[in-house]
Protein backbone atom coordinates (compact mmCIF):
# COMPACT_ATOMS: atom_id res chain seq x y z
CA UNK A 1 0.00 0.00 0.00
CA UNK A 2 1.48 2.95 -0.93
CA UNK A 3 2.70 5.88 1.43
CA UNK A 4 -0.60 8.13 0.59
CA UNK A 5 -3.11 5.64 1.00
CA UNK A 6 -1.85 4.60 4.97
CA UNK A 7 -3.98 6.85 6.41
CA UNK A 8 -5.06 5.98 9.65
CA UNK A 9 -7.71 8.28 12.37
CA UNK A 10 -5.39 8.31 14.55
CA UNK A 11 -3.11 10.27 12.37
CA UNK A 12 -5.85 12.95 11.90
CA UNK A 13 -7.54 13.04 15.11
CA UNK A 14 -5.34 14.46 18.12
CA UNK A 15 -5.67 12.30 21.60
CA UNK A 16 -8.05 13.72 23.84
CA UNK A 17 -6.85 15.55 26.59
CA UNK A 18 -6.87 13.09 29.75
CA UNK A 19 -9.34 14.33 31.90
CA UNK A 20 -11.44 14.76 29.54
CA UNK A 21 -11.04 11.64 28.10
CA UNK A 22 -11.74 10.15 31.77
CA UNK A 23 -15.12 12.53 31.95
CA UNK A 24 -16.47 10.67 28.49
CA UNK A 25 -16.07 7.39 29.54
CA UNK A 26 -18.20 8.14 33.05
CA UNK A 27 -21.20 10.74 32.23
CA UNK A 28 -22.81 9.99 34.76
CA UNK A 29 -19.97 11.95 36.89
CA UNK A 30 -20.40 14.82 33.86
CA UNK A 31 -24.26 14.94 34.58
CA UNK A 32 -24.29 14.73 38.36
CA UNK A 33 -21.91 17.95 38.29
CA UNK A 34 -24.18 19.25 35.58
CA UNK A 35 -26.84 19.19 38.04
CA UNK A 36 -25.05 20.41 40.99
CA UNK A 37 -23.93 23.11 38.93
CA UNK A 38 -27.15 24.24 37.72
CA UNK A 39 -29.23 23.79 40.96
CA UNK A 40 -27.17 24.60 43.81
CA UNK A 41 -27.07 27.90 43.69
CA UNK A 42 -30.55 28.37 43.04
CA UNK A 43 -31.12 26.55 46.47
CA UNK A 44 -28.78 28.09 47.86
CA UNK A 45 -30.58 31.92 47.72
CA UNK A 46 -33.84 30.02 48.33
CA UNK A 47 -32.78 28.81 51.71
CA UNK A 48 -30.69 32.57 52.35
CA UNK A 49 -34.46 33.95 51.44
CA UNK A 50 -36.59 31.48 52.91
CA UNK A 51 -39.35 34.25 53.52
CA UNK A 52 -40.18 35.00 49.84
CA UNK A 53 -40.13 31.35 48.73
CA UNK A 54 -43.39 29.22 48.18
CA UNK A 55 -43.11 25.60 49.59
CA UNK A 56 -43.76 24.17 46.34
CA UNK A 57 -40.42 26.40 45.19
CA UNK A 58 -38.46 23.38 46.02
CA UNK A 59 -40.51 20.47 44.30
CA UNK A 60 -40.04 22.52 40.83
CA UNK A 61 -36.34 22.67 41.70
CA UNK A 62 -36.09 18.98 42.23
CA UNK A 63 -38.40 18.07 38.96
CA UNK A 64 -35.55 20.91 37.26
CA UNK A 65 -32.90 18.29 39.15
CA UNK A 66 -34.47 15.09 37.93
CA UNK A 67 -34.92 16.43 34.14
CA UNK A 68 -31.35 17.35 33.98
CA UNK A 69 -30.18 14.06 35.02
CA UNK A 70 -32.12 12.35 32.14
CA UNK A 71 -30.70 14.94 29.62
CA UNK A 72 -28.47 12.39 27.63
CA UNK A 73 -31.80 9.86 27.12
CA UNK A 74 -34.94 12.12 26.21
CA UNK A 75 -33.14 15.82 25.56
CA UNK A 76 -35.61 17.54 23.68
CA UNK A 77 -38.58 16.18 26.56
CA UNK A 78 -36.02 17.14 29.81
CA UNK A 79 -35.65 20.96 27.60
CA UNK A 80 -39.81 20.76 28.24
CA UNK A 81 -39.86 19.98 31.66
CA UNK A 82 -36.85 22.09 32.55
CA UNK A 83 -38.62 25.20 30.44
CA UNK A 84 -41.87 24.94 32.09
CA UNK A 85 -40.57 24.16 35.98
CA UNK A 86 -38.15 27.43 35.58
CA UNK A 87 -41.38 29.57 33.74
CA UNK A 88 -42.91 28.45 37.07
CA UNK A 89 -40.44 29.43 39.39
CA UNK A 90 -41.12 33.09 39.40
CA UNK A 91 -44.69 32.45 40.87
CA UNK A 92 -43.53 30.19 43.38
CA UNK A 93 -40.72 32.67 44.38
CA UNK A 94 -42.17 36.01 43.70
CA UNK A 95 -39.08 38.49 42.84
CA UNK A 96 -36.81 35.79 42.31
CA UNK A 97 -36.70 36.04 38.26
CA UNK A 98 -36.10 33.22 35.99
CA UNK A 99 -33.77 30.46 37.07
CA UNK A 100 -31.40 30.96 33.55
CA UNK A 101 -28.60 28.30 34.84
CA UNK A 102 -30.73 25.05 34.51
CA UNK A 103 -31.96 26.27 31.12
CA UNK A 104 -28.83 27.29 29.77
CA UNK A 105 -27.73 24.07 30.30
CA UNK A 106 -30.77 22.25 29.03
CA UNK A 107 -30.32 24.20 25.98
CA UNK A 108 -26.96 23.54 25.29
CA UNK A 109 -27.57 19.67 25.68
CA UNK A 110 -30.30 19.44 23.18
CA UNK A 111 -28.16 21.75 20.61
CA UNK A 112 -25.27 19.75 21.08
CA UNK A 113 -26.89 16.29 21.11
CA UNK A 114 -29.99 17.11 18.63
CA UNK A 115 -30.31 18.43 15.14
CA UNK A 116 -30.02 22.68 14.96
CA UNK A 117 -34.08 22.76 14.43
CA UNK A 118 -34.66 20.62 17.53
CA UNK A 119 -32.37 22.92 19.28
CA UNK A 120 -34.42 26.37 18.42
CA UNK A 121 -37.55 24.10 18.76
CA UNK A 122 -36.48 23.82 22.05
CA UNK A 123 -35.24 27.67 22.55
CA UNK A 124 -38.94 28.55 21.25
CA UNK A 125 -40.74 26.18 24.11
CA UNK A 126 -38.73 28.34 26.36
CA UNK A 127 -39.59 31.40 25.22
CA UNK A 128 -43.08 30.53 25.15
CA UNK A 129 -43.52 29.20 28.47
CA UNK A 130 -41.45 32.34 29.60
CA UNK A 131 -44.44 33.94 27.57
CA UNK A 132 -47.23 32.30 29.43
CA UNK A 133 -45.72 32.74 32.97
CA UNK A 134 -45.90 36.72 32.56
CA UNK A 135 -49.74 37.06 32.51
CA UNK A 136 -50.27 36.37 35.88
CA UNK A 137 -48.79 39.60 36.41
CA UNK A 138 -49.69 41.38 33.77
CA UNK A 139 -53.17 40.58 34.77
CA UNK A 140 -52.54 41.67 38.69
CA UNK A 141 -50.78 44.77 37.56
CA UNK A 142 -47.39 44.04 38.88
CA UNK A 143 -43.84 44.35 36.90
CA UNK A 144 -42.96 40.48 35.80
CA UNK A 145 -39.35 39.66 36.32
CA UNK A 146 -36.79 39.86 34.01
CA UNK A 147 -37.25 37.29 31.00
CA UNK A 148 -34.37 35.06 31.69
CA UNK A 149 -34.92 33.02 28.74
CA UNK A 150 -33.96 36.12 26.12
CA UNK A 151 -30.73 36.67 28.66
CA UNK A 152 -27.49 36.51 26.30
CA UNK A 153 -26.00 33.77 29.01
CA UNK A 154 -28.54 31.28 27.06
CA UNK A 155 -28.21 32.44 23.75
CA UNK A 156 -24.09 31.52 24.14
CA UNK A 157 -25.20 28.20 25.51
CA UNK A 158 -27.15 27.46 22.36
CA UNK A 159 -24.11 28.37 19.91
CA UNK A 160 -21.61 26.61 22.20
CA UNK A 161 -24.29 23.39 21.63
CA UNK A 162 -24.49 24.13 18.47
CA UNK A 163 -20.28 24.52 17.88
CA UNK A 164 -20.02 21.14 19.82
CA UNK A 165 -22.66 19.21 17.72
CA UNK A 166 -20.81 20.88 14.55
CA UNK A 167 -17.26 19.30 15.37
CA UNK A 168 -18.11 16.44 16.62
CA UNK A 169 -20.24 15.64 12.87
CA UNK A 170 -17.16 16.88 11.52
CA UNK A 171 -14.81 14.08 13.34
CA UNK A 172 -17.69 11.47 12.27
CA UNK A 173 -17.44 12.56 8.66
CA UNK A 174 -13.64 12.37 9.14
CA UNK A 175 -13.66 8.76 10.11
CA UNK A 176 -16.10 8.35 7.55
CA UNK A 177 -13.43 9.31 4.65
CA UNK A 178 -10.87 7.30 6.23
CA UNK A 179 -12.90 4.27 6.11
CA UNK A 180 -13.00 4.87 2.68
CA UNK A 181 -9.98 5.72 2.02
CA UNK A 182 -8.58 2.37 3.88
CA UNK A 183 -11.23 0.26 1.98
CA UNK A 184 -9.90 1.90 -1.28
CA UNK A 185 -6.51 1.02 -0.72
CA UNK A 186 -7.31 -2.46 0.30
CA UNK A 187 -9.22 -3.33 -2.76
CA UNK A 188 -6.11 -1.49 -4.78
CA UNK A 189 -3.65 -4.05 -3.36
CA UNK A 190 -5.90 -7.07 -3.36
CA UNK A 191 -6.08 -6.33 -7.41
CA UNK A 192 -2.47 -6.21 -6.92
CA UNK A 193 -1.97 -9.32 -5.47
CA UNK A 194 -4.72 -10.71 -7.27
CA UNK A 195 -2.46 -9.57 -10.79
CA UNK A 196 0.72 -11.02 -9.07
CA UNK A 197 -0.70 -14.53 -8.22
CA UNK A 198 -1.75 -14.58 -11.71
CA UNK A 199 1.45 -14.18 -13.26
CA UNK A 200 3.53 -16.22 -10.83
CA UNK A 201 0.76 -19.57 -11.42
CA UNK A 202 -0.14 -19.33 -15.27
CA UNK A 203 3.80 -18.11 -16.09
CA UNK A 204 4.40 -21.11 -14.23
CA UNK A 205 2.08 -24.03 -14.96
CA UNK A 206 2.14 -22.49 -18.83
CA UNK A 207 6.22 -23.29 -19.09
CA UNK A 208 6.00 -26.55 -17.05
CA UNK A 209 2.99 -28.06 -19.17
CA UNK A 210 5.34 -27.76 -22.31
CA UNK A 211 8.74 -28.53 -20.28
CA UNK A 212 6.30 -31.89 -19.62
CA UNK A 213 4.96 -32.23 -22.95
CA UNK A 214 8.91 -31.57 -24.79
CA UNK A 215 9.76 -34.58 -22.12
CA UNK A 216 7.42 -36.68 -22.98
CA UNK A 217 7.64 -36.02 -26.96
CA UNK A 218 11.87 -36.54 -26.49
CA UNK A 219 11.98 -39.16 -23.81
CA UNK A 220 12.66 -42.25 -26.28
CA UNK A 221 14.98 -40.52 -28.83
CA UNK A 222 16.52 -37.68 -26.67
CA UNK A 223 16.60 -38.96 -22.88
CA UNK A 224 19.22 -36.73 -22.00
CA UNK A 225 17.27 -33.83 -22.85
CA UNK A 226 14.25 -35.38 -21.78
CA UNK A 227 15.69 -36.04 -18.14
CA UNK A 228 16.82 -31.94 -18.63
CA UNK A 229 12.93 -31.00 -19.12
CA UNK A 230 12.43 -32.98 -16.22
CA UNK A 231 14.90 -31.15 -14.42
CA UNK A 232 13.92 -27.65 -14.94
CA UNK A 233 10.08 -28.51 -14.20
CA UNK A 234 11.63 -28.85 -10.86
CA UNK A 235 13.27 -25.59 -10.87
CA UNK A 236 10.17 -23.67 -12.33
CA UNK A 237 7.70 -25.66 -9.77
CA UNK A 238 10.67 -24.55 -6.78
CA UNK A 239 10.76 -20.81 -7.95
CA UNK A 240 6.70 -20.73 -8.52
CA UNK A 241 5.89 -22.17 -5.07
CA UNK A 242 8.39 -19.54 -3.63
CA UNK A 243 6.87 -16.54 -5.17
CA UNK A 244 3.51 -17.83 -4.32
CA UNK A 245 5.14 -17.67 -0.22
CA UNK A 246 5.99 -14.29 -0.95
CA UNK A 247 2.44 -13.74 -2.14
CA UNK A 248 0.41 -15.09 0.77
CA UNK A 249 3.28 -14.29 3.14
CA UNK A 250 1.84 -10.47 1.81
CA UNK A 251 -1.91 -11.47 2.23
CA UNK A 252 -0.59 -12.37 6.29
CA UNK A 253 1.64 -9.25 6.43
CA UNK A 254 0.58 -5.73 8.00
CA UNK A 255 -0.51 -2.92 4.79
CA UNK A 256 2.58 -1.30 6.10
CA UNK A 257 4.76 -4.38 5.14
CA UNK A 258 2.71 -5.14 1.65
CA UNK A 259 4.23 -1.89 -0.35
CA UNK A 260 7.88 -2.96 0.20
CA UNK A 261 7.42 -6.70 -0.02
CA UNK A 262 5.87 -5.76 -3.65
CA UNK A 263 8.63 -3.83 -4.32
CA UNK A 264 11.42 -5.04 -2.99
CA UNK A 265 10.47 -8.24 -4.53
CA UNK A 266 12.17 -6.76 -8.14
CA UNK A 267 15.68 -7.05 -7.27
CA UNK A 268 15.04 -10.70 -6.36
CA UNK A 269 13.49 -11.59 -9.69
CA UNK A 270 15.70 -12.99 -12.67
CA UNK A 271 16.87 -10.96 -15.21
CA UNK A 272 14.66 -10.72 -18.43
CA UNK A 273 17.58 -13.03 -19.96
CA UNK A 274 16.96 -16.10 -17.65
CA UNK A 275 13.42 -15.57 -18.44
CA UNK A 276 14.08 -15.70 -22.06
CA UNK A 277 15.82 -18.95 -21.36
CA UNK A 278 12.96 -20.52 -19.43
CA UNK A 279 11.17 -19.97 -22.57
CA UNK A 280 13.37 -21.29 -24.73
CA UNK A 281 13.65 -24.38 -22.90
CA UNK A 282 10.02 -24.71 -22.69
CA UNK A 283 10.27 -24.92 -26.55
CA UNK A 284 9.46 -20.45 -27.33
CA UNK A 285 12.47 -19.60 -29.10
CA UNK A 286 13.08 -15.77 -27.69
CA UNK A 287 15.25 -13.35 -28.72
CA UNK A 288 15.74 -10.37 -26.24
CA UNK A 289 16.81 -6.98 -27.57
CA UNK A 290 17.38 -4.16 -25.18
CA UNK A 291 17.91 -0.80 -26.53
CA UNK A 292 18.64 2.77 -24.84
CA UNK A 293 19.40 3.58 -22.06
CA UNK A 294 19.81 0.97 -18.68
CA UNK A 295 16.61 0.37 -16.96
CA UNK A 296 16.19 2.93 -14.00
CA UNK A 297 17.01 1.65 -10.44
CA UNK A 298 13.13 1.51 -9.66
CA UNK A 299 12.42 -2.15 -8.09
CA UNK A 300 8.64 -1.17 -9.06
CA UNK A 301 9.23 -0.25 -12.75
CA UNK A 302 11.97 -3.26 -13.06
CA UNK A 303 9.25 -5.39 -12.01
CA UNK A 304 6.55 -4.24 -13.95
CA UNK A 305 8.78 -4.68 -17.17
CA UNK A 306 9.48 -7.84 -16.03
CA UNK A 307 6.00 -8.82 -15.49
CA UNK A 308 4.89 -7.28 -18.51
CA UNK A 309 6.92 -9.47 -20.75
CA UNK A 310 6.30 -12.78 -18.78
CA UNK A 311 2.86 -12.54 -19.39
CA UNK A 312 3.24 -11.62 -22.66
CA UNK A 313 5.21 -14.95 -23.40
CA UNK A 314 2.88 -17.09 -21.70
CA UNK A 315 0.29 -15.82 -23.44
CA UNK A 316 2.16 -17.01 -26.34
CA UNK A 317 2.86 -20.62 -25.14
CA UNK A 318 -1.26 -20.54 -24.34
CA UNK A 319 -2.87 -19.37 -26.63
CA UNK A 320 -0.50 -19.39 -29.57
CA UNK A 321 -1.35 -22.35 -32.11
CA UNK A 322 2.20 -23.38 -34.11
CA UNK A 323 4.00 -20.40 -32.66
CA UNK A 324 8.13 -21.12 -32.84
CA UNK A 325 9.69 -17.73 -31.83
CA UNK A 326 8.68 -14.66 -30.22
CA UNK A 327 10.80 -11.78 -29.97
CA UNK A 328 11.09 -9.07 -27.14
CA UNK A 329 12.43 -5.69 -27.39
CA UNK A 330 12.64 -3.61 -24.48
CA UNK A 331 13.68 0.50 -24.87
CA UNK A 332 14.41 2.92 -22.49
CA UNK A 333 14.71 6.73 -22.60
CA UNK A 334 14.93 9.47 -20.49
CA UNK A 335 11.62 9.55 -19.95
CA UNK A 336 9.86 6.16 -21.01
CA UNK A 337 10.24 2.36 -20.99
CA UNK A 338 8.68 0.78 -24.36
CA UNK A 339 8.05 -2.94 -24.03
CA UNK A 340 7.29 -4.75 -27.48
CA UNK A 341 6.60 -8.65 -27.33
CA UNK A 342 5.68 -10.24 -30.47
CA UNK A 343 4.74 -13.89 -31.85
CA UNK A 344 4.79 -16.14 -35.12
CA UNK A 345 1.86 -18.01 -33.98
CA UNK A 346 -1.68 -18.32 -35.04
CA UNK A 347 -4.34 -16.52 -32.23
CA UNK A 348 -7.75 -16.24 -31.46
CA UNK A 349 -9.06 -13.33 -31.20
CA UNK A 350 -11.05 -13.65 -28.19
CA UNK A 351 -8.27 -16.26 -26.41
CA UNK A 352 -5.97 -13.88 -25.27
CA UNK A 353 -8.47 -11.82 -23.31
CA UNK A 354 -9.84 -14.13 -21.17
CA UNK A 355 -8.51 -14.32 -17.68
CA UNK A 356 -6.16 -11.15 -16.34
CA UNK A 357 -3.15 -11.46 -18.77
CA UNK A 358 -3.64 -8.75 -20.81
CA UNK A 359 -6.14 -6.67 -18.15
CA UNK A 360 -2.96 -7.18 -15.54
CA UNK A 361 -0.75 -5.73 -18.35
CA UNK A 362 -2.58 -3.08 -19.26
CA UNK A 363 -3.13 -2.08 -15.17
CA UNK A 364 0.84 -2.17 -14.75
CA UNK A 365 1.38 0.04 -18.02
CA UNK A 366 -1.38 2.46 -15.98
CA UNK A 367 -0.23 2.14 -13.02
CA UNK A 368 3.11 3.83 -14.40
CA UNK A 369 1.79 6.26 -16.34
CA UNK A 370 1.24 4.62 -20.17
CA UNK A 371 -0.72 2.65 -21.54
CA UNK A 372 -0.49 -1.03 -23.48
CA UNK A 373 -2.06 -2.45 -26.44
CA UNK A 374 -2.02 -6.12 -28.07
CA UNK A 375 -3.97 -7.22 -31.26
CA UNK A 376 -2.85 -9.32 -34.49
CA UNK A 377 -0.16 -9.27 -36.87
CA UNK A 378 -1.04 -8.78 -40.40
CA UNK A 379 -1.19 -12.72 -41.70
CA UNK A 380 0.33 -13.85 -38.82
CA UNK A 381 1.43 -13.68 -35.24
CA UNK A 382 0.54 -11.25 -31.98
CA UNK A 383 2.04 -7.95 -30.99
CA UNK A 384 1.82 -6.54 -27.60
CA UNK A 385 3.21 -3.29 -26.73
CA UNK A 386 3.39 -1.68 -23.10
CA UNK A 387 4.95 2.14 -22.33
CA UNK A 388 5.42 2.71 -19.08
CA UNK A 389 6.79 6.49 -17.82
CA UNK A 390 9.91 6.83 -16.00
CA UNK A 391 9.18 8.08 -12.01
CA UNK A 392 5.36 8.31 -13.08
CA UNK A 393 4.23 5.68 -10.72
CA UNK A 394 0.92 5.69 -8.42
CA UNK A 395 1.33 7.48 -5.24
């Protein structure tokens, strides 16, 4: 996977500060100071002015109490009960004005824990019942006290709510994208590794069916190189069941590892000349013709090349009816890598698309910047040709 795509929350989302953290995992302790926060005081001036207070001053404070406590399960129906029982309060405690505390921090729970409408909803309710509470006086001809609800103390509580609700969608639409993101990258490298297990098994199994049928065919008359067929089946079946350890060694591995053991991988692969003697033993006369410049030191690109033309030849041993030779020319400029691979051999049109051969060559041309193509000959034979850009690779 590479560097851009190992993108992890943790790398975008700070740690939380420890306290804090401490405070989310227990809200009860959060809501119990909530509560003492928001009441307390209020009690506290009702017992200092126990003359002007109504004895059923303290019931509405402990139904305010109880309502805060259940603000996390039913906010918008605690913002009621909290509304109404502080609308009430004035009557109960004549002079004493609106308790604002308790439904400033009502208001900020349902604007941080409810959609924005729920959260002026709410802000409305308290307005209203703030409203309603007034006529009583209005009707005896006294001043009502001052209208807590419009007090500036609760407006900042709703657009702190509001702020908090806002960041914390933000975080969830972060994670969000990096789930994406990850689930992206892991379908990018299981088509990866999907494209190398191709090439490593039908690359293999192509050259060791005709090592097996060039034994079997030359076993009477040619035992000697009969018994040498024989012999390198057992060096392409060694080398094909190590790369396909590497491969599920990768499908074990951490995404950190898979990158580099993709990459790294290159150096370890033969050199496009023992491939073209593989072939040749298999019976594919090849001729390899490099031109230009030296390939860059780029394990990725090397392998790619190299991957590029192995799939091209076994597409050739496959699918190739009464092919003898094929010939490979590989060019490099400042700026490019050409791959051509052509055939003498008689094709099917629709053969050499079926499978990933020529969809996995066509993805490593891409994946570098260019672009491949493959069709017929004119009479006879199959041309594929690959350009892949020089330091163009997927980041």
């Amino acid at each position: 996977m590479t560097e851009s795509l190992r993108v992890r929350l943790a790398d975008l989302q700070r740690p939380p500060w420890p306290p804090l953290a401490w405070l989310r995992r227990h809200p009860i302790v959060v809501d119990v100071v909530v509560v003492l926060a928001a009441c307390v005081p209020h009690l506290i001036a009702m017992i200092y002015r126990a003359g002007d207070v109504g004895w059923w001053g303290y019931p509405l404070l402990a139904i305010t109490a109880a309502a805060l406590l259940m603000r996390r399960r039913w906010p918008l129906t605690m913002l009621v009960v909290v509304a109404v029982s502080c609308a009430a309060s004035p009557l109960a405690q004549p002079g004493f004005g609106y308790p604002m505390i308790p439904f400033a921090f009502a208001l900020y729970t349902v604007a941080s824990l409810q959609p924005p409408t729920r959260a002026f909803i709410g802000y409305g309710v308290g307005v209203a019942s703030t409203v309603l509470a007034t006529i009583p006086y209005s009707l005896s001809g006294t001043t009502p006290p001052l209208v807590g609800f419009l007090d500036p103390f609760t407006l900042i509580a709703l657009v702190i709510g509001l702020v908090v609700r806002g960041r914390r969608e933000r975080r969830v639409a972060l994670a969000q994208l990096v789930n994406e993101r990850i689930e992206n990258a892991a379908s990018v490298e299981r088509a990866r590794i999907a494209a190398e297990m191709h090439d490593v098994v039908a690359h293999s199994i192509s050259v060791m069916i005709a090592l097996a049928n060039g034994a079997d065919a030359g076993w009477s008359a040619h035992p000697e190189r009969a018994r040498a067929a024989v012999g390198k089946i057992t060096v392409v079946g060694r080398d094909a069941l190590t790369d396909i350890h590497r491969v599920l060694h990768i499908l074990r591995g951490a995404d950190a590892d898979l990158d580099g053991s993709l990459h790294e991988s290159g150096p370890n692969l033969p050199t496009l000349e023992e491939l073209a003697v593989t072939y040749r033993d298999a019976g594919l006369h090849v001729e390899l013709a490099q031109h230009g410049r030296p390939l860059p030191d780029d394990p990725a690109l090397r392998i790619a090349v190299y991957r590029i033309v192995q799939e091209a030849l076994t597409n050739t041993l496959r699918h190739a009816t009464g092919a003898t030779g094929a010939a490979v020319t590989v060019t490099a400029t400042e700026h490019e890598v050409a791959v051509e691979v052509t055939d003498d051999g008689l094709h099917s049109r629709a053969e050499p698309e079926v499978g990933h051969g020529l969809t996995g060559i066509r993805e490593r041309a891409r994946r570098h910047g260019g672009d491949s193509t493959a069709g017929p000959l004119p009479g006879r034979g199959w041309r594929t040709h690959a350009t892949l850009r020089i330091g163009a690779a997927d980041a």
